[in-house]
N, C-alpha and C. Protein backbone atom coordinates (compact mmCIF):
# COMPACT_ATOMS: atom_id res chain seq x y z
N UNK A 1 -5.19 -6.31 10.38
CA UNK A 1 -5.44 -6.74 11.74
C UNK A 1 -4.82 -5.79 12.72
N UNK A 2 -3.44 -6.09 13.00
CA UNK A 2 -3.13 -5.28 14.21
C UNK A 2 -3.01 -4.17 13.82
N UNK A 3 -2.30 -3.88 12.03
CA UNK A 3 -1.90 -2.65 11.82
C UNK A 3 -3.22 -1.54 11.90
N UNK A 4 -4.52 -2.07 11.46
CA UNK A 4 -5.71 -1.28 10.72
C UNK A 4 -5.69 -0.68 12.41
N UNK A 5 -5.56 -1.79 13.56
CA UNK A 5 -6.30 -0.70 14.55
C UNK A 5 -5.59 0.46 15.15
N UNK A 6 -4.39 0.27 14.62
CA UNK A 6 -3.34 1.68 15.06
C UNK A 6 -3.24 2.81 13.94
N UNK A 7 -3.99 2.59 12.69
CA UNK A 7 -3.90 3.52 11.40
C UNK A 7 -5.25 4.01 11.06
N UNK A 8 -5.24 5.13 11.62
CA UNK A 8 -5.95 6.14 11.66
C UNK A 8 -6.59 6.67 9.94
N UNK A 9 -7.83 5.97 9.67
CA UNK A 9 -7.46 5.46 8.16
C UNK A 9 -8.03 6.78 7.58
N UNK A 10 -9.29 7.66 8.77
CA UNK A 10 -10.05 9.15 7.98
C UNK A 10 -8.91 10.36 8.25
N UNK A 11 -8.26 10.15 8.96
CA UNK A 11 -7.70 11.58 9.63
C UNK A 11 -6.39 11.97 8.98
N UNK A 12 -6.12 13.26 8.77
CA UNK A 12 -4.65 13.89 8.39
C UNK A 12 -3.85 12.92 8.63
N UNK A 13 -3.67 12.53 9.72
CA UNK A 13 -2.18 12.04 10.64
C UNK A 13 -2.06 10.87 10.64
N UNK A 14 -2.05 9.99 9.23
CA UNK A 14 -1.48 8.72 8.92
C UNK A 14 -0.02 8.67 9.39
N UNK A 15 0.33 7.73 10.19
CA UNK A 15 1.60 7.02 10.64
C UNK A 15 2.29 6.86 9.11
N UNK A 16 3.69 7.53 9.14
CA UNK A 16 3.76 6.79 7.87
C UNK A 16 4.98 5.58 8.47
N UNK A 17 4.85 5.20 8.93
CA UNK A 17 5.56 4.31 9.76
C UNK A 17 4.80 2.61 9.97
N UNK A 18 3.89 2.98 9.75
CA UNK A 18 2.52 1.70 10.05
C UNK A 18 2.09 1.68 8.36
N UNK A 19 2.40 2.95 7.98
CA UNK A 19 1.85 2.45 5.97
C UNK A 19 3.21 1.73 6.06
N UNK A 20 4.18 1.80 6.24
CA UNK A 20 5.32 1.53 5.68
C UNK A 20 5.70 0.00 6.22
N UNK A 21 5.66 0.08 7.25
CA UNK A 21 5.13 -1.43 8.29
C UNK A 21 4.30 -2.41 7.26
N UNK A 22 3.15 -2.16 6.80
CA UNK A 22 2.18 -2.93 6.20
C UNK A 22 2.36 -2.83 4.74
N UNK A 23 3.15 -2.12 4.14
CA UNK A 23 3.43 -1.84 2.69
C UNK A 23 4.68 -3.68 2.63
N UNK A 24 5.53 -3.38 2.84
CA UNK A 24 6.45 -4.53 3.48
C UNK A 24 6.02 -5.91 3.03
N UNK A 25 5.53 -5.89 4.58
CA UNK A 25 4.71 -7.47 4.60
C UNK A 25 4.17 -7.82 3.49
N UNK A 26 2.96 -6.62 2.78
CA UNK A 26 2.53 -7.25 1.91
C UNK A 26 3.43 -7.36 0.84
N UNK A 27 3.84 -6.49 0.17
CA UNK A 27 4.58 -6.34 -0.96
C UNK A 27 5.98 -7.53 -1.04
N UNK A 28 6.60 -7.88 0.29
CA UNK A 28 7.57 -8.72 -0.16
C UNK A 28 8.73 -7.12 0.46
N UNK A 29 10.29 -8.08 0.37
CA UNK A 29 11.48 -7.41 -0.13
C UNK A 29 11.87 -6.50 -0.65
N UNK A 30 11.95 -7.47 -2.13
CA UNK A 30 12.12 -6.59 -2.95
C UNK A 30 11.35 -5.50 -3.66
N UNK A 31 9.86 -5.97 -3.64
CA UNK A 31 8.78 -4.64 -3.97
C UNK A 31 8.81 -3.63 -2.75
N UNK A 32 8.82 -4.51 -1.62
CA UNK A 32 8.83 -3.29 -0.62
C UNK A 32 10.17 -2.39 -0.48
N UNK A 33 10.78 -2.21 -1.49
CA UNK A 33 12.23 -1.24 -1.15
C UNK A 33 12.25 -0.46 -2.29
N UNK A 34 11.72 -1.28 -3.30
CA UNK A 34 11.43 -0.19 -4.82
C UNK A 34 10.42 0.53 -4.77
N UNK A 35 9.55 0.18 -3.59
CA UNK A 35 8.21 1.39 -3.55
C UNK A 35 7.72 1.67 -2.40
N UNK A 36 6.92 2.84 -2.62
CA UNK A 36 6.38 3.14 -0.87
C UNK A 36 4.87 3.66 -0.75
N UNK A 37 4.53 2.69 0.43
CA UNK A 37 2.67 3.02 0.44
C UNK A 37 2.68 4.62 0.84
N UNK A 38 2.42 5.61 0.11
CA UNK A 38 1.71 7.16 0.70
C UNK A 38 1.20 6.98 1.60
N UNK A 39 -0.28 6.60 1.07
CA UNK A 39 -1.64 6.46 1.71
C UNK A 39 -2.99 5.54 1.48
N UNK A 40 -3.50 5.58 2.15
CA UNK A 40 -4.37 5.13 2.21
C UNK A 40 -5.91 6.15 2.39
N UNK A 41 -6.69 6.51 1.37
CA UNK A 41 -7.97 7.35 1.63
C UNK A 41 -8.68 7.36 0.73
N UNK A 42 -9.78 6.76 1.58
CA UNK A 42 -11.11 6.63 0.72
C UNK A 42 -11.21 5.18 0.65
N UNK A 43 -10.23 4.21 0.97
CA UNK A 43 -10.43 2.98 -0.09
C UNK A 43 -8.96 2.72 -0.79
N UNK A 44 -8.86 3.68 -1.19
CA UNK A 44 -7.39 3.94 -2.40
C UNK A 44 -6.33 3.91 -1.80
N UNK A 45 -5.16 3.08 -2.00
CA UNK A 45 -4.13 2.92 -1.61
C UNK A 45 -3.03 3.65 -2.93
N UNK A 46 -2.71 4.55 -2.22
CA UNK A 46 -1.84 5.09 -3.18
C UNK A 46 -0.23 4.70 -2.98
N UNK A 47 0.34 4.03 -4.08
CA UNK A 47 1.88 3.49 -4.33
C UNK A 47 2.68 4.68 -4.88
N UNK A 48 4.12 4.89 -4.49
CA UNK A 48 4.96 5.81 -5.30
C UNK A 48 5.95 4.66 -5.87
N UNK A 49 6.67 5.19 -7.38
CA UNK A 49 7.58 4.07 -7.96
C UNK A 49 8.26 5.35 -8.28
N UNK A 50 9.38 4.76 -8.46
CA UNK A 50 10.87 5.69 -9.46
C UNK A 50 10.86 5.14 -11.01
N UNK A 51 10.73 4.55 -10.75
CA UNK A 51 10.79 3.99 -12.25
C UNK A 51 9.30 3.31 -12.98
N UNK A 52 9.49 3.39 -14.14
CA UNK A 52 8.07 3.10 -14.92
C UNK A 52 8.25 1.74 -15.31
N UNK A 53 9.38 1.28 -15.17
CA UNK A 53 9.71 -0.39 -14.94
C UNK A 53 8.88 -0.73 -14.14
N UNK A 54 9.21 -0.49 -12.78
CA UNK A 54 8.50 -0.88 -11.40
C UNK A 54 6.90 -0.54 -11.89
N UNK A 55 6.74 0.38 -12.22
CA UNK A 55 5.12 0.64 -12.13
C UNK A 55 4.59 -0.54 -13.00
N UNK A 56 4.95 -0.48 -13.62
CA UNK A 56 4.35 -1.67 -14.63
C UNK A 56 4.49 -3.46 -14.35
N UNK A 57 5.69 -3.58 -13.13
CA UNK A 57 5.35 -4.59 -12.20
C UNK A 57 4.43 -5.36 -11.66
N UNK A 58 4.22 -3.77 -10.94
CA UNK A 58 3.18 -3.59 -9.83
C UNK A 58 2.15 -3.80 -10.47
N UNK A 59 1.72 -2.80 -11.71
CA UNK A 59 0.49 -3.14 -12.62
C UNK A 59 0.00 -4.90 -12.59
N UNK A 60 1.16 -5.79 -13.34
CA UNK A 60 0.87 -6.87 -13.28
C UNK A 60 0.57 -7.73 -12.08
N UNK A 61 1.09 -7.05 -11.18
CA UNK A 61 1.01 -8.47 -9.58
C UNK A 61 -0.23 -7.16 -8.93
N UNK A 62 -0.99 -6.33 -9.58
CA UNK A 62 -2.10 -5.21 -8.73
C UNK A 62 -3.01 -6.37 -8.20
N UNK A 63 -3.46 -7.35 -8.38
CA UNK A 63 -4.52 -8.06 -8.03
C UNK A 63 -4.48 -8.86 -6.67
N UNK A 64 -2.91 -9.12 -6.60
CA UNK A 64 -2.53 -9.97 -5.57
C UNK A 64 -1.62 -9.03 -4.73
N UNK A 65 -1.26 -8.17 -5.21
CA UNK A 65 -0.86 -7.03 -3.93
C UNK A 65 -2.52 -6.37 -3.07
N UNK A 66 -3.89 -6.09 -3.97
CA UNK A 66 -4.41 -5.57 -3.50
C UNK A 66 -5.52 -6.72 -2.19
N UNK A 67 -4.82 -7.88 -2.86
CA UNK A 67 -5.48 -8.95 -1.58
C UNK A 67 -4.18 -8.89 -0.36
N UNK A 68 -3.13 -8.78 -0.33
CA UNK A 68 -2.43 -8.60 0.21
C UNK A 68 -2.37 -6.98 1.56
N UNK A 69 -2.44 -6.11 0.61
CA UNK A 69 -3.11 -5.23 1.62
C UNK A 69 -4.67 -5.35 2.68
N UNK A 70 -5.45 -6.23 2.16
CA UNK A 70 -6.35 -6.38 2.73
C UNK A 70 -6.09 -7.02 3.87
N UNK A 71 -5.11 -7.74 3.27
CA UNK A 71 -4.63 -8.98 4.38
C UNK A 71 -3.89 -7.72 6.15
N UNK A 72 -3.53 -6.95 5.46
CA UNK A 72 -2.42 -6.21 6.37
C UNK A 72 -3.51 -4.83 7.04
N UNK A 73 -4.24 -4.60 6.21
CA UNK A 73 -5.01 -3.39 6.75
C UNK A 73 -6.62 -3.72 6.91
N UNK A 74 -6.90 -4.59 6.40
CA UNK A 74 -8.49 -4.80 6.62
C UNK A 74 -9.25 -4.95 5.60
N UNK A 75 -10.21 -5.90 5.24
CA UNK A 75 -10.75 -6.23 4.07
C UNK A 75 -11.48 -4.69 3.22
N UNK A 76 -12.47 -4.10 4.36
CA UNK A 76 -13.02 -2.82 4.05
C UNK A 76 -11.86 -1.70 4.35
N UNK A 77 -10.72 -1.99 4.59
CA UNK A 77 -9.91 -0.80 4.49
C UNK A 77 -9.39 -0.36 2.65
N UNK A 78 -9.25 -1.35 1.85
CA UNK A 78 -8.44 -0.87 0.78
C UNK A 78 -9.62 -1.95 -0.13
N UNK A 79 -9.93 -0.48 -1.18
CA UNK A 79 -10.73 -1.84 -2.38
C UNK A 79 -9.92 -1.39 -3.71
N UNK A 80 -8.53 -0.24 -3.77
CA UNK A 80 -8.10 -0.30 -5.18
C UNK A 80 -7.04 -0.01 -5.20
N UNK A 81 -6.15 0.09 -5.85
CA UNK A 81 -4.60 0.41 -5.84
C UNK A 81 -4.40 1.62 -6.83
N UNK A 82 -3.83 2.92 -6.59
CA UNK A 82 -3.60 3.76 -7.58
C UNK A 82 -1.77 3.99 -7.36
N UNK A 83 -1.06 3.52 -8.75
CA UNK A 83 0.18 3.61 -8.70
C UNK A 83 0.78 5.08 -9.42
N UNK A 84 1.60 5.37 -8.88
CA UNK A 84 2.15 7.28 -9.68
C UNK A 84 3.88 6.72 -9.27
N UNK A 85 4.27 7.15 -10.64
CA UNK A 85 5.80 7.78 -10.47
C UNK A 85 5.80 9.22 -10.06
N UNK A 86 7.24 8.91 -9.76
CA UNK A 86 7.66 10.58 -9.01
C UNK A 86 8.12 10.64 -7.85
């Protein structure tokens, strides 16, 4: 909602301040401090994790985080979640 209309979803110059804003909300607390939204392009919401613990979290709750981003960025903004350590 409010975030999608300030996040510039085709262009270089993603806020990472507004991914990070909407990473949050959706994710919760504690997911939101063990990980961080990159980006968003194409559709694809790309997650970073430190640990392969966390990734495999995330793996399990991917279905209801990726309704959750919808919730925060827009139904046609995000249709998949791609998670990477590193």
């Amino acid at each position: 909602g409010d975030i999608l209309s300030r996040l510039p979803l085709d262009g270089d110059g993603m806020d990472p301040e507004l991914l990070r804003e909407g990473w949050l909300k959706a994710a919760g607390p504690f997911l939101g401090q063990q990980s961080n939204l990159l980006s968003i392009v194409k559709g694809v919401a790309t997650i970073q994790v430190l640990q392969p613990a966390m990734r495999y979290h995330l793996q399990q709750w991917q279905g209801a985080l990726l309704g959750k981003l919808k919730d925060q960025f827009g139904k046609d903004a995000v249709h998949s979640i791609r998670i990477r350590i590193g």
